[in-house]
PDB file of N, CA and C in Angstrom:
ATOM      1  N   UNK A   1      -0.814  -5.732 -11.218  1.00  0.00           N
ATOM      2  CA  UNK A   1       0.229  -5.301 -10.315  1.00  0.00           C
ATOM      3  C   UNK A   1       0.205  -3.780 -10.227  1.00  0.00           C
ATOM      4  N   UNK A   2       0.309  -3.112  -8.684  1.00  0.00           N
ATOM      5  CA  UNK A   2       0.311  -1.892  -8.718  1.00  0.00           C
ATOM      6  C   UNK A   2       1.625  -1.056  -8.667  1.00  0.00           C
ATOM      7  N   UNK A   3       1.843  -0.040  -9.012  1.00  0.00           N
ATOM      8  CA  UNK A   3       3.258   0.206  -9.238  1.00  0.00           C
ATOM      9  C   UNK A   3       3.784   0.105  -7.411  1.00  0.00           C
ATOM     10  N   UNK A   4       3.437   0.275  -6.838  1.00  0.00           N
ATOM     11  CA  UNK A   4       3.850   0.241  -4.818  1.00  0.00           C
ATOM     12  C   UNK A   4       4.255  -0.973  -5.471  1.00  0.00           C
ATOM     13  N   UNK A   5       3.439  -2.131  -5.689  1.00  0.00           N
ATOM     14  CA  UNK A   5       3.871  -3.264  -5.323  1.00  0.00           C
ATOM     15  C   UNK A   5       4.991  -3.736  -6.352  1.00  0.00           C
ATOM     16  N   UNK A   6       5.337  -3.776  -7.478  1.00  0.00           N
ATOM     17  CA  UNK A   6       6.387  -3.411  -8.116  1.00  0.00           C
ATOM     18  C   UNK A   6       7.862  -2.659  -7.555  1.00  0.00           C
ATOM     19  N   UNK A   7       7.526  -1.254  -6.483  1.00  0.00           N
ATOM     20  CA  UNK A   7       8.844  -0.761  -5.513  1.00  0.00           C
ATOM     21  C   UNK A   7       8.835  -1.792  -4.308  1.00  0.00           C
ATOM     22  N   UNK A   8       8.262  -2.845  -3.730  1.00  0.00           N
ATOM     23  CA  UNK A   8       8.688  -3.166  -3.103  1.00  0.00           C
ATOM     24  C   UNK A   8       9.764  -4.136  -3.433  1.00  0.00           C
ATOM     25  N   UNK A   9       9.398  -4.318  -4.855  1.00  0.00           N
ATOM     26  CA  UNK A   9      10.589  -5.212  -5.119  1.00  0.00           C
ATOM     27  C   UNK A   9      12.796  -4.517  -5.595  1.00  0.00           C
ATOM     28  N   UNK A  10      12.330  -3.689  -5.517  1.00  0.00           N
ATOM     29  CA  UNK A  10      13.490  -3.292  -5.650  1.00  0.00           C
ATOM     30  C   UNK A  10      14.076  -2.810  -3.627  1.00  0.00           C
ATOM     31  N   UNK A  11      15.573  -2.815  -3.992  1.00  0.00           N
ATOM     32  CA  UNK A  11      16.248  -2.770  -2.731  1.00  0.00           C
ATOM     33  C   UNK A  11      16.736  -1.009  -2.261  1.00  0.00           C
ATOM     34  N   UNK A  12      16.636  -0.328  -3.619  1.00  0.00           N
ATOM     35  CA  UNK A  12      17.460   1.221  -3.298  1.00  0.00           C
ATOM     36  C   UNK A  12      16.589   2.272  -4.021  1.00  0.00           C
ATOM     37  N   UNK A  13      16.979   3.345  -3.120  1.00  0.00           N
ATOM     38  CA  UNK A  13      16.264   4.884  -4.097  1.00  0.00           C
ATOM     39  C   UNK A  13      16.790   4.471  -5.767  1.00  0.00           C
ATOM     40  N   UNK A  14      18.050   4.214  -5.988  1.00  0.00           N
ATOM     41  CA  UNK A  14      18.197   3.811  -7.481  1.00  0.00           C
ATOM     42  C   UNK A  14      17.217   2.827  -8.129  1.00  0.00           C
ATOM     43  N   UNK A  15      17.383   2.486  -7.615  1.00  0.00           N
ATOM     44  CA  UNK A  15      16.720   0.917  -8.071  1.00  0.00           C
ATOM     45  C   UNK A  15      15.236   0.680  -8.317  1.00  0.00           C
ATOM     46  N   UNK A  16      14.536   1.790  -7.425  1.00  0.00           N
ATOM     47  CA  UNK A  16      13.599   1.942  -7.085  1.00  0.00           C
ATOM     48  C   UNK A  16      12.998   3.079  -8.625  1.00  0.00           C
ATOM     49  N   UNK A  17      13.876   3.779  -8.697  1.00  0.00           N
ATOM     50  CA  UNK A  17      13.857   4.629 -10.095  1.00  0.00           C
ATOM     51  C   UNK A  17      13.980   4.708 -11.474  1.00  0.00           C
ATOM     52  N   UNK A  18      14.843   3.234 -11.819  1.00  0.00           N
ATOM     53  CA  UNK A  18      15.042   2.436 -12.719  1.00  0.00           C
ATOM     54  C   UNK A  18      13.732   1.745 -12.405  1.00  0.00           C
ATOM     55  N   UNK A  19      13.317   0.926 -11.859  1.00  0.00           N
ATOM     56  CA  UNK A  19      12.126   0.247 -11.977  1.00  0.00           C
ATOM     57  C   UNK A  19      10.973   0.710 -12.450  1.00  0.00           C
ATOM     58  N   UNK A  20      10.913   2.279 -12.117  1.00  0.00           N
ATOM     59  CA  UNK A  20       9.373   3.125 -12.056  1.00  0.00           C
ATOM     60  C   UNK A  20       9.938   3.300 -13.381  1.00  0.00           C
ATOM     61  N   UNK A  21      10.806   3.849 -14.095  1.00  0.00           N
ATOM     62  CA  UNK A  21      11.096   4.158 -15.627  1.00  0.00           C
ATOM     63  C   UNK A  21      10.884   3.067 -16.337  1.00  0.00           C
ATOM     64  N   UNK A  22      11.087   1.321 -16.132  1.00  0.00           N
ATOM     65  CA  UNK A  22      10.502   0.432 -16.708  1.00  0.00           C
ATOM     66  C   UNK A  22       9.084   0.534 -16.438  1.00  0.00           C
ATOM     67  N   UNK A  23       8.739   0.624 -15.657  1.00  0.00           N
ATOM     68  CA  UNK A  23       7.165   0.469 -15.626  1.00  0.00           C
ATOM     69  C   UNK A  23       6.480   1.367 -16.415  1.00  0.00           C
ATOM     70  N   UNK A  24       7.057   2.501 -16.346  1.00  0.00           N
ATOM     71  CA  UNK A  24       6.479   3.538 -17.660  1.00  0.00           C
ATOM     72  C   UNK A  24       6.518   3.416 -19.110  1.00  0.00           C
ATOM     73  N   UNK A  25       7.681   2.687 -19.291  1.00  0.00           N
ATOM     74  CA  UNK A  25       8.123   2.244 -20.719  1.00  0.00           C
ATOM     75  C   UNK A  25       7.291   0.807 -21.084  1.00  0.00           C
ATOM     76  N   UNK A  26       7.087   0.137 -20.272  1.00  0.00           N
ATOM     77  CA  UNK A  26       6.161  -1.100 -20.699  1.00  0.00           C
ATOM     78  C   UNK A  26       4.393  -0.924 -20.789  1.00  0.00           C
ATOM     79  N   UNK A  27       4.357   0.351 -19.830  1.00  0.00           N
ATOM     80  CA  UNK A  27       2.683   0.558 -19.927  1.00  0.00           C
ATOM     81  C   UNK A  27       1.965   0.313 -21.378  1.00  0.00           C
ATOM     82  N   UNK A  28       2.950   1.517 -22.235  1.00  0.00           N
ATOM     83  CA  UNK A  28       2.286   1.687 -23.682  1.00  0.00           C
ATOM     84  C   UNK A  28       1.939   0.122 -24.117  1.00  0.00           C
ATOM     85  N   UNK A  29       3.406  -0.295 -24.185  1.00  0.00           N
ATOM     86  CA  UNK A  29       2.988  -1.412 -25.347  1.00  0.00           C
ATOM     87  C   UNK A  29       2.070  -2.148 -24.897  1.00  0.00           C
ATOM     88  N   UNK A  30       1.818  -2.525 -23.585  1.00  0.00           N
ATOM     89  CA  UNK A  30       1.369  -3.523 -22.731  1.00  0.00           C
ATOM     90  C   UNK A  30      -0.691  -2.882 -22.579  1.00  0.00           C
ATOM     91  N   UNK A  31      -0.829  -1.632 -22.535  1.00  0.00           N
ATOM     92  CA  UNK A  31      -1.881  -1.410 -22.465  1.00  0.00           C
ATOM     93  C   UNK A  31      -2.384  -0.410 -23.531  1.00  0.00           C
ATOM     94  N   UNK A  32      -1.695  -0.364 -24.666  1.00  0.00           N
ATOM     95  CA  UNK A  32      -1.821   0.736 -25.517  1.00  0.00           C
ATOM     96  C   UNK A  32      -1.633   1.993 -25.682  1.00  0.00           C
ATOM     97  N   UNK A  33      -1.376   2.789 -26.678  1.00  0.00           N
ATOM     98  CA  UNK A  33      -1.249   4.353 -26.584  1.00  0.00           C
ATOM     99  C   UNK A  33      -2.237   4.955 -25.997  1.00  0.00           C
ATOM    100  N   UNK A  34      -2.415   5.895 -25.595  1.00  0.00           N
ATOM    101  CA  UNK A  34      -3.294   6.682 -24.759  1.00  0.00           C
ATOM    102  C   UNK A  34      -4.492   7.263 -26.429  1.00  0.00           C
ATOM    103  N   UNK A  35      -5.294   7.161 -25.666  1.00  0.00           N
ATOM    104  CA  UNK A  35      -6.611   7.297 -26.949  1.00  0.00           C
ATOM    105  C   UNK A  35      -7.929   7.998 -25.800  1.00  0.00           C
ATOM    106  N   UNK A  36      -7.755   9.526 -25.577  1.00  0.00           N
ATOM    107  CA  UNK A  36      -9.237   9.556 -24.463  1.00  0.00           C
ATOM    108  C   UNK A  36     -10.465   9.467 -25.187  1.00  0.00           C
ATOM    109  N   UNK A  37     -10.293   9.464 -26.335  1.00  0.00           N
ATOM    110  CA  UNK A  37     -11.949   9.155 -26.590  1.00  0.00           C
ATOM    111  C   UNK A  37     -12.407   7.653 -26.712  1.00  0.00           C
ATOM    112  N   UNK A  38     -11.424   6.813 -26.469  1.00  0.00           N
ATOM    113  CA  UNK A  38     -11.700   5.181 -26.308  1.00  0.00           C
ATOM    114  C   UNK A  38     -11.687   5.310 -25.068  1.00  0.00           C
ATOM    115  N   UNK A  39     -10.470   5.247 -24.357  1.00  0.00           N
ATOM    116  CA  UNK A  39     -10.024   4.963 -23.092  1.00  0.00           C
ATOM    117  C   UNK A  39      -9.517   5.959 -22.146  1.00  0.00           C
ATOM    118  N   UNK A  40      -9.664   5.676 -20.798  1.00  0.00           N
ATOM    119  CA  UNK A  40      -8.600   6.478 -20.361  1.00  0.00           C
ATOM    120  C   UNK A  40      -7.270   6.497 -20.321  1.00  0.00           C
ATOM    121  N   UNK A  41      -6.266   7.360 -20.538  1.00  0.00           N
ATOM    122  CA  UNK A  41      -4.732   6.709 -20.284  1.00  0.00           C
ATOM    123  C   UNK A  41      -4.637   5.520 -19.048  1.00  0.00           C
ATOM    124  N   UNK A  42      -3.633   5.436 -19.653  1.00  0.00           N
ATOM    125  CA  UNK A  42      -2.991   3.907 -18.642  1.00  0.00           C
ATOM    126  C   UNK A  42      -2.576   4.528 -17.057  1.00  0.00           C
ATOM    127  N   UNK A  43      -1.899   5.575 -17.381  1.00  0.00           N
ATOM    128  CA  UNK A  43      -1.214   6.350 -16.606  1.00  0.00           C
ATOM    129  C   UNK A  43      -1.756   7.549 -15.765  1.00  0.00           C
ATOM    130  N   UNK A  44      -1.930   6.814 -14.124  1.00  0.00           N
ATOM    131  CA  UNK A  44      -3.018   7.971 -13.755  1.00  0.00           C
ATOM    132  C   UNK A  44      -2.271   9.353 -13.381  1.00  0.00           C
ATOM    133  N   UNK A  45      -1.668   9.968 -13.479  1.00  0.00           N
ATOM    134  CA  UNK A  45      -0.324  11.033 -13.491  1.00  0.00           C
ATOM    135  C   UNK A  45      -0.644  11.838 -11.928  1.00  0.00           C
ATOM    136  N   UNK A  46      -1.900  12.008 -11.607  1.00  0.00           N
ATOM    137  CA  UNK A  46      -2.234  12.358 -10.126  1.00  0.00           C
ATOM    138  C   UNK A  46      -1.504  11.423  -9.258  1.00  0.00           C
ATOM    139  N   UNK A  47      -1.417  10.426  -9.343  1.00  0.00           N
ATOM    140  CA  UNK A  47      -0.954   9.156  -8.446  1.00  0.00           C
ATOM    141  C   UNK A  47       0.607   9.230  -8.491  1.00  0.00           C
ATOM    142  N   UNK A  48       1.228   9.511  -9.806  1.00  0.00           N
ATOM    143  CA  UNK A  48       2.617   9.461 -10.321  1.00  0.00           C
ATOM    144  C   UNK A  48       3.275  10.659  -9.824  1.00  0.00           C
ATOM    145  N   UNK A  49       2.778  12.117  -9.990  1.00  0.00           N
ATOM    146  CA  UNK A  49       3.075  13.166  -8.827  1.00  0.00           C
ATOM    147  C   UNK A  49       2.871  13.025  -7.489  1.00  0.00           C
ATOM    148  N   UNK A  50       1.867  12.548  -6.714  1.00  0.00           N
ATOM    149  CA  UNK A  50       1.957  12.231  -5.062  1.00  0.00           C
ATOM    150  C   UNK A  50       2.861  11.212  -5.025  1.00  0.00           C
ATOM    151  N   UNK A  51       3.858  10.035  -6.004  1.00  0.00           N
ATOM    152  CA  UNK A  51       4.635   9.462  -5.482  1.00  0.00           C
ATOM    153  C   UNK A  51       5.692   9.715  -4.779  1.00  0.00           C
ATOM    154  N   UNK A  52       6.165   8.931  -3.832  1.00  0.00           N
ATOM    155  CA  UNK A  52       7.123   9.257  -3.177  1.00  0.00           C
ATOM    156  C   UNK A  52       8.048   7.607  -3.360  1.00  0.00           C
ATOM    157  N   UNK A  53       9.126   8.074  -3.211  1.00  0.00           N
ATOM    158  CA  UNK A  53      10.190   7.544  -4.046  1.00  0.00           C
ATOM    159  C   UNK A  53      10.720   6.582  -2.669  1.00  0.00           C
ATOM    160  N   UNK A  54      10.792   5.960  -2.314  1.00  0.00           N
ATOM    161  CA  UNK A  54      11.239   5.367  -0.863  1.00  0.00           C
ATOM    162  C   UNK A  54      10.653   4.279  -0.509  1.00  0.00           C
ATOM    163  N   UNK A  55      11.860   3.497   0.442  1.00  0.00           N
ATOM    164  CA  UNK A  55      11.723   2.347   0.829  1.00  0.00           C
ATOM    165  C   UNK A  55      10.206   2.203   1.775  1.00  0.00           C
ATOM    166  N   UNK A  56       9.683   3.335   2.359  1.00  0.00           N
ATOM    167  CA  UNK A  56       8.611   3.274   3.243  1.00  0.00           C
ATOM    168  C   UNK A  56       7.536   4.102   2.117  1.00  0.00           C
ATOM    169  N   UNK A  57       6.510   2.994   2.336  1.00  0.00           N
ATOM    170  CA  UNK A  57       5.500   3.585   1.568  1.00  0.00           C
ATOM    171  C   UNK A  57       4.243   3.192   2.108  1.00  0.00           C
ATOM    172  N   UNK A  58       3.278   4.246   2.234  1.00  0.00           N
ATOM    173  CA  UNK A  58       1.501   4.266   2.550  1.00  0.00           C
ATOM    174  C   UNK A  58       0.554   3.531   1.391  1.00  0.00           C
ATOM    175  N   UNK A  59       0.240   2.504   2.091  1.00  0.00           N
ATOM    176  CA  UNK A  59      -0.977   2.142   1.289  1.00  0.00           C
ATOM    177  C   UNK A  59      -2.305   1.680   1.555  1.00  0.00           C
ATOM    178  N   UNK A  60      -3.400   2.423   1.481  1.00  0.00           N
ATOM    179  CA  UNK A  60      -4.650   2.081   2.356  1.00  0.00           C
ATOM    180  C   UNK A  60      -4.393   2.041   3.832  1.00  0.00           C
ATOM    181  N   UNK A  61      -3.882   2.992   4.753  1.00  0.00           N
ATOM    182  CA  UNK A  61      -3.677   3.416   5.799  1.00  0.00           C
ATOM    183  C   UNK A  61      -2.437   2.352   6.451  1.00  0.00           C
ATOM    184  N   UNK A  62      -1.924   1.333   5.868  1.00  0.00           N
ATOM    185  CA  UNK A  62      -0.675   0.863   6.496  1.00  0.00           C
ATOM    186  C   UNK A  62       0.510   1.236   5.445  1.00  0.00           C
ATOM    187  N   UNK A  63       1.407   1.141   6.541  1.00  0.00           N
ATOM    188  CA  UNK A  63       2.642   1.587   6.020  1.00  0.00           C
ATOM    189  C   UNK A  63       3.748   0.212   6.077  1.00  0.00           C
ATOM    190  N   UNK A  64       4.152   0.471   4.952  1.00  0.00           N
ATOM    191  CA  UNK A  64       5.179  -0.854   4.622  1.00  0.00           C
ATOM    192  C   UNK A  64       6.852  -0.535   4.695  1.00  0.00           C
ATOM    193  N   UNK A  65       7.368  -1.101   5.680  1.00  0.00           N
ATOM    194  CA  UNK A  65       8.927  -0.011   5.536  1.00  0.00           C
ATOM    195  C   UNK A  65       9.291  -1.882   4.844  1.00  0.00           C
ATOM    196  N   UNK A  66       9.987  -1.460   3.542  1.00  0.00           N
ATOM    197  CA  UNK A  66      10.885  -2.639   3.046  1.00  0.00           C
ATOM    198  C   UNK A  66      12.452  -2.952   3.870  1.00  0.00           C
ATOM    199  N   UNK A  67      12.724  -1.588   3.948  1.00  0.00           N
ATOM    200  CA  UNK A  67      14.315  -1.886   4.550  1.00  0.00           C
ATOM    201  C   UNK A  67      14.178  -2.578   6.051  1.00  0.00           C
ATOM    202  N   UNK A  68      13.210  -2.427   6.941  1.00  0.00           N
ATOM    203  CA  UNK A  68      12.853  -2.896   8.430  1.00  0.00           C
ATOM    204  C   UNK A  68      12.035  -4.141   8.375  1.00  0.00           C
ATOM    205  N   UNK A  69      11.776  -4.590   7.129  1.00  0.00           N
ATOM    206  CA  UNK A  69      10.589  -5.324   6.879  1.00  0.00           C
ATOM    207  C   UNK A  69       9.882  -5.612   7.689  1.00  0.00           C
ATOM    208  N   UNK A  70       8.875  -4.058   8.066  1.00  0.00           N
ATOM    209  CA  UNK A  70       7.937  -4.226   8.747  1.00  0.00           C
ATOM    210  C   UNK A  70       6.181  -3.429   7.985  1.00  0.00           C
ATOM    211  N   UNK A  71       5.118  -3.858   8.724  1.00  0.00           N
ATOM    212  CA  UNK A  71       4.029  -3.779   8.392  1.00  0.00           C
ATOM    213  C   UNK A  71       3.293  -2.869   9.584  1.00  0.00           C
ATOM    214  N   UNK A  72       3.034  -1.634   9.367  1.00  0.00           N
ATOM    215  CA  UNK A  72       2.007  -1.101  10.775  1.00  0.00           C
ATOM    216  C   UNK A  72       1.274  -0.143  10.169  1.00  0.00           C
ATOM    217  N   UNK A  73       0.212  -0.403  11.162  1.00  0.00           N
ATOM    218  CA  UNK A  73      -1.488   0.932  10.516  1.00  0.00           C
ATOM    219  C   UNK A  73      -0.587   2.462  10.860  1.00  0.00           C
ATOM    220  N   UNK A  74      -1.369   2.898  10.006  1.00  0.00           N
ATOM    221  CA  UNK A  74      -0.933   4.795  10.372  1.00  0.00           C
ATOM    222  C   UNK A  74      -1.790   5.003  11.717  1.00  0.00           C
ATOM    223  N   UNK A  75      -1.918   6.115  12.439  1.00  0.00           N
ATOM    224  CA  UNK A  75      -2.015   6.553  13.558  1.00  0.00           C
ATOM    225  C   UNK A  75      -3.936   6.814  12.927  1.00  0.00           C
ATOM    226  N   UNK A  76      -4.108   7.249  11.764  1.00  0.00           N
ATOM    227  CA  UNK A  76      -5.111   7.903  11.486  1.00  0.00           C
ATOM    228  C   UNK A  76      -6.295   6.618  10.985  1.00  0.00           C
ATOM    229  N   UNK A  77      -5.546   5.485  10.364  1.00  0.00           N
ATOM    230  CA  UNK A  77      -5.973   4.234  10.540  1.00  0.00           C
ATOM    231  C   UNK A  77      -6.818   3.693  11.503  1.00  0.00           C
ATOM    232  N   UNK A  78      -6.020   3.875  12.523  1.00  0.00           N
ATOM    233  CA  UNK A  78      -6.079   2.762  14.180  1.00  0.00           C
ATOM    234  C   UNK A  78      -7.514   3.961  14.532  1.00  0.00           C
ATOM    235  N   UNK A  79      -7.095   5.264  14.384  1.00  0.00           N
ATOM    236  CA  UNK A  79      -8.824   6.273  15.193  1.00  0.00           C
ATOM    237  C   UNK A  79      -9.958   6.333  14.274  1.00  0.00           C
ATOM    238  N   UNK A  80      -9.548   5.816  12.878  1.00  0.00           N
ATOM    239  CA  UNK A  80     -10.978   5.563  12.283  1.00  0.00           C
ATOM    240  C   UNK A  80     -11.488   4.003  12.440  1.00  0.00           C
ATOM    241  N   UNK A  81     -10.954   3.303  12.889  1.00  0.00           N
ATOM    242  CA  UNK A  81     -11.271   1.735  12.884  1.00  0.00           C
ATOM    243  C   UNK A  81     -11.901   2.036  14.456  1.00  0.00           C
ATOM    244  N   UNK A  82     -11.056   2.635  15.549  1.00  0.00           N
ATOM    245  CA  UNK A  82     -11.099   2.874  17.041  1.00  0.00           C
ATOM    246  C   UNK A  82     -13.048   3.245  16.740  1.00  0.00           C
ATOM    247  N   UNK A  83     -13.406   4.533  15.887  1.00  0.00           N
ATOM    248  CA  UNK A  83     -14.892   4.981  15.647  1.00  0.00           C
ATOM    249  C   UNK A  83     -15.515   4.085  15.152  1.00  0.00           C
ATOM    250  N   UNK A  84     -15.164   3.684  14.328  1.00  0.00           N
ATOM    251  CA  UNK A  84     -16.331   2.733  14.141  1.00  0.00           C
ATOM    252  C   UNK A  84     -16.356   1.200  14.615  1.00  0.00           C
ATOM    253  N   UNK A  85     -15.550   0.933  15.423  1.00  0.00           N
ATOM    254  CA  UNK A  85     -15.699  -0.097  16.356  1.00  0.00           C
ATOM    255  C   UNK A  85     -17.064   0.213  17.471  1.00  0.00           C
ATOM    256  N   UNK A  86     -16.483   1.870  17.723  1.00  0.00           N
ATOM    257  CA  UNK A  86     -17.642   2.074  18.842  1.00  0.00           C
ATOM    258  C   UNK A  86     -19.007   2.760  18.210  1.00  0.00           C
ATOM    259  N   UNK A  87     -18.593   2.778  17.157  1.00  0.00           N
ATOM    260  CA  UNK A  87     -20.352   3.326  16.461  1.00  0.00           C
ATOM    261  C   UNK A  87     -21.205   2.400  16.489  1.00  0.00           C
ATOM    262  N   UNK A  88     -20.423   1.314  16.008  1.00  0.00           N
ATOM    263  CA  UNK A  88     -21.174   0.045  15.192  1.00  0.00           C
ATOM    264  C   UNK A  88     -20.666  -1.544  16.420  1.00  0.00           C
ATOM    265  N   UNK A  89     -20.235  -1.544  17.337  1.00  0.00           N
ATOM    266  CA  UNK A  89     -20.424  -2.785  17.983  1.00  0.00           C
ATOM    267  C   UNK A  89     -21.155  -2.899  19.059  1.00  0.00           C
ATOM    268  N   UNK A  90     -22.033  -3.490  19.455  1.00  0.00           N
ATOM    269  CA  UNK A  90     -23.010  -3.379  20.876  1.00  0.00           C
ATOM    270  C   UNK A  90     -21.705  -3.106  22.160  1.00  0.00           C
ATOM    271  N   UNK A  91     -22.498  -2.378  22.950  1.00  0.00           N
ATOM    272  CA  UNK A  91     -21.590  -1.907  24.437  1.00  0.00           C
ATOM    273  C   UNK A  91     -20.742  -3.253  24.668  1.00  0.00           C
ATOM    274  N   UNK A  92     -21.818  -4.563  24.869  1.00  0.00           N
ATOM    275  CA  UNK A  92     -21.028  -5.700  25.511  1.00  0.00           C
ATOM    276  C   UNK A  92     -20.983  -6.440  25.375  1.00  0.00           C
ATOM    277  N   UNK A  93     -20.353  -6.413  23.987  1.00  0.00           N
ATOM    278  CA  UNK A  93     -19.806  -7.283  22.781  1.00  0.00           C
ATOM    279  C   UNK A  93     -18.010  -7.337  23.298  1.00  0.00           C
ATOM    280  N   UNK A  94     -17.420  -7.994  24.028  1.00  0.00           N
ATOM    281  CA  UNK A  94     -15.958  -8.034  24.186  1.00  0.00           C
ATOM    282  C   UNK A  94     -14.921  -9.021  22.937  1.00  0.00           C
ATOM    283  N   UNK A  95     -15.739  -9.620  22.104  1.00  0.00           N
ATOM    284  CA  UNK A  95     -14.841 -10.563  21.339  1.00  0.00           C
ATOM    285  C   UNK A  95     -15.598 -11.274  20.350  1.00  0.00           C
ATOM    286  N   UNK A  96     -14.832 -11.473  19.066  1.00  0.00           N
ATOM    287  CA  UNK A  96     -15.431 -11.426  18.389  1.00  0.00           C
ATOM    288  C   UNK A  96     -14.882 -12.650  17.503  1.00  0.00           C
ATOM    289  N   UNK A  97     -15.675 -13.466  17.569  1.00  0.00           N
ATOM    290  CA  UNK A  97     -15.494 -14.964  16.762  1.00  0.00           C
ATOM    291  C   UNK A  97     -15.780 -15.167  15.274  1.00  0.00           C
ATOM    292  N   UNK A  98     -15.068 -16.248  14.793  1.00  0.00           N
ATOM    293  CA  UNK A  98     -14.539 -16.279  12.880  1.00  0.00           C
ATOM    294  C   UNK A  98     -15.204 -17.475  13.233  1.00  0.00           C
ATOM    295  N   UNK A  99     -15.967 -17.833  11.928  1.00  0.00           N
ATOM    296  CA  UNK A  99     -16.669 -19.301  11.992  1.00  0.00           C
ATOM    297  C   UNK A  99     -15.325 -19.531  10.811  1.00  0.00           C
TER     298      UNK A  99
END
């Protein structure tokens, strides 16, 4: 479980903050003390500073709003998929079939 997916389960900025403080407090026991010459920490702390604390959150170019419960690509998403649709599909190729 990734910690995003863990905030989606809570309903409020509170709630949402209490949760991330459990998740920190269960890492240790659950994956051990931090040891870098075995392992790496549990805790990637780059990831834990770019968090952002909120009901809307980015993940792999879609954005998840919990309070609207909705699902949509970022803008920057849709023009890298838009390129390589046209890099990589023949001119007159219109549709594209799932066996």
């Amino acid at each position: 479980m990734y910690v995003n997916d863990a905030l989606f389960a809570a309903f409020s900025r509170l709630s949402m903050e209490k949760l991330l403080a459990a998740i920190i407090e269960a890492i240790s026991p659950i994956m051990g003390d931090s040891c870098p010459t075995i392992h790496q920490c549990a805790l990637a702390m780059n990831k834990w500073k770019e968090l952002v604390v909120s009901p809307r959150q980015t993940i792999l170019g879609l954005v998840f709003d919990t309070s609207n419960l909705t699902v949509f690509p970022t803008p920057e998403f849709i023009q890298v998929v838009r390129i390589l649709l046209d890099k990589t599909w023949h001119i007159h190729r219109h549709r594209f079939y799932s066996t």
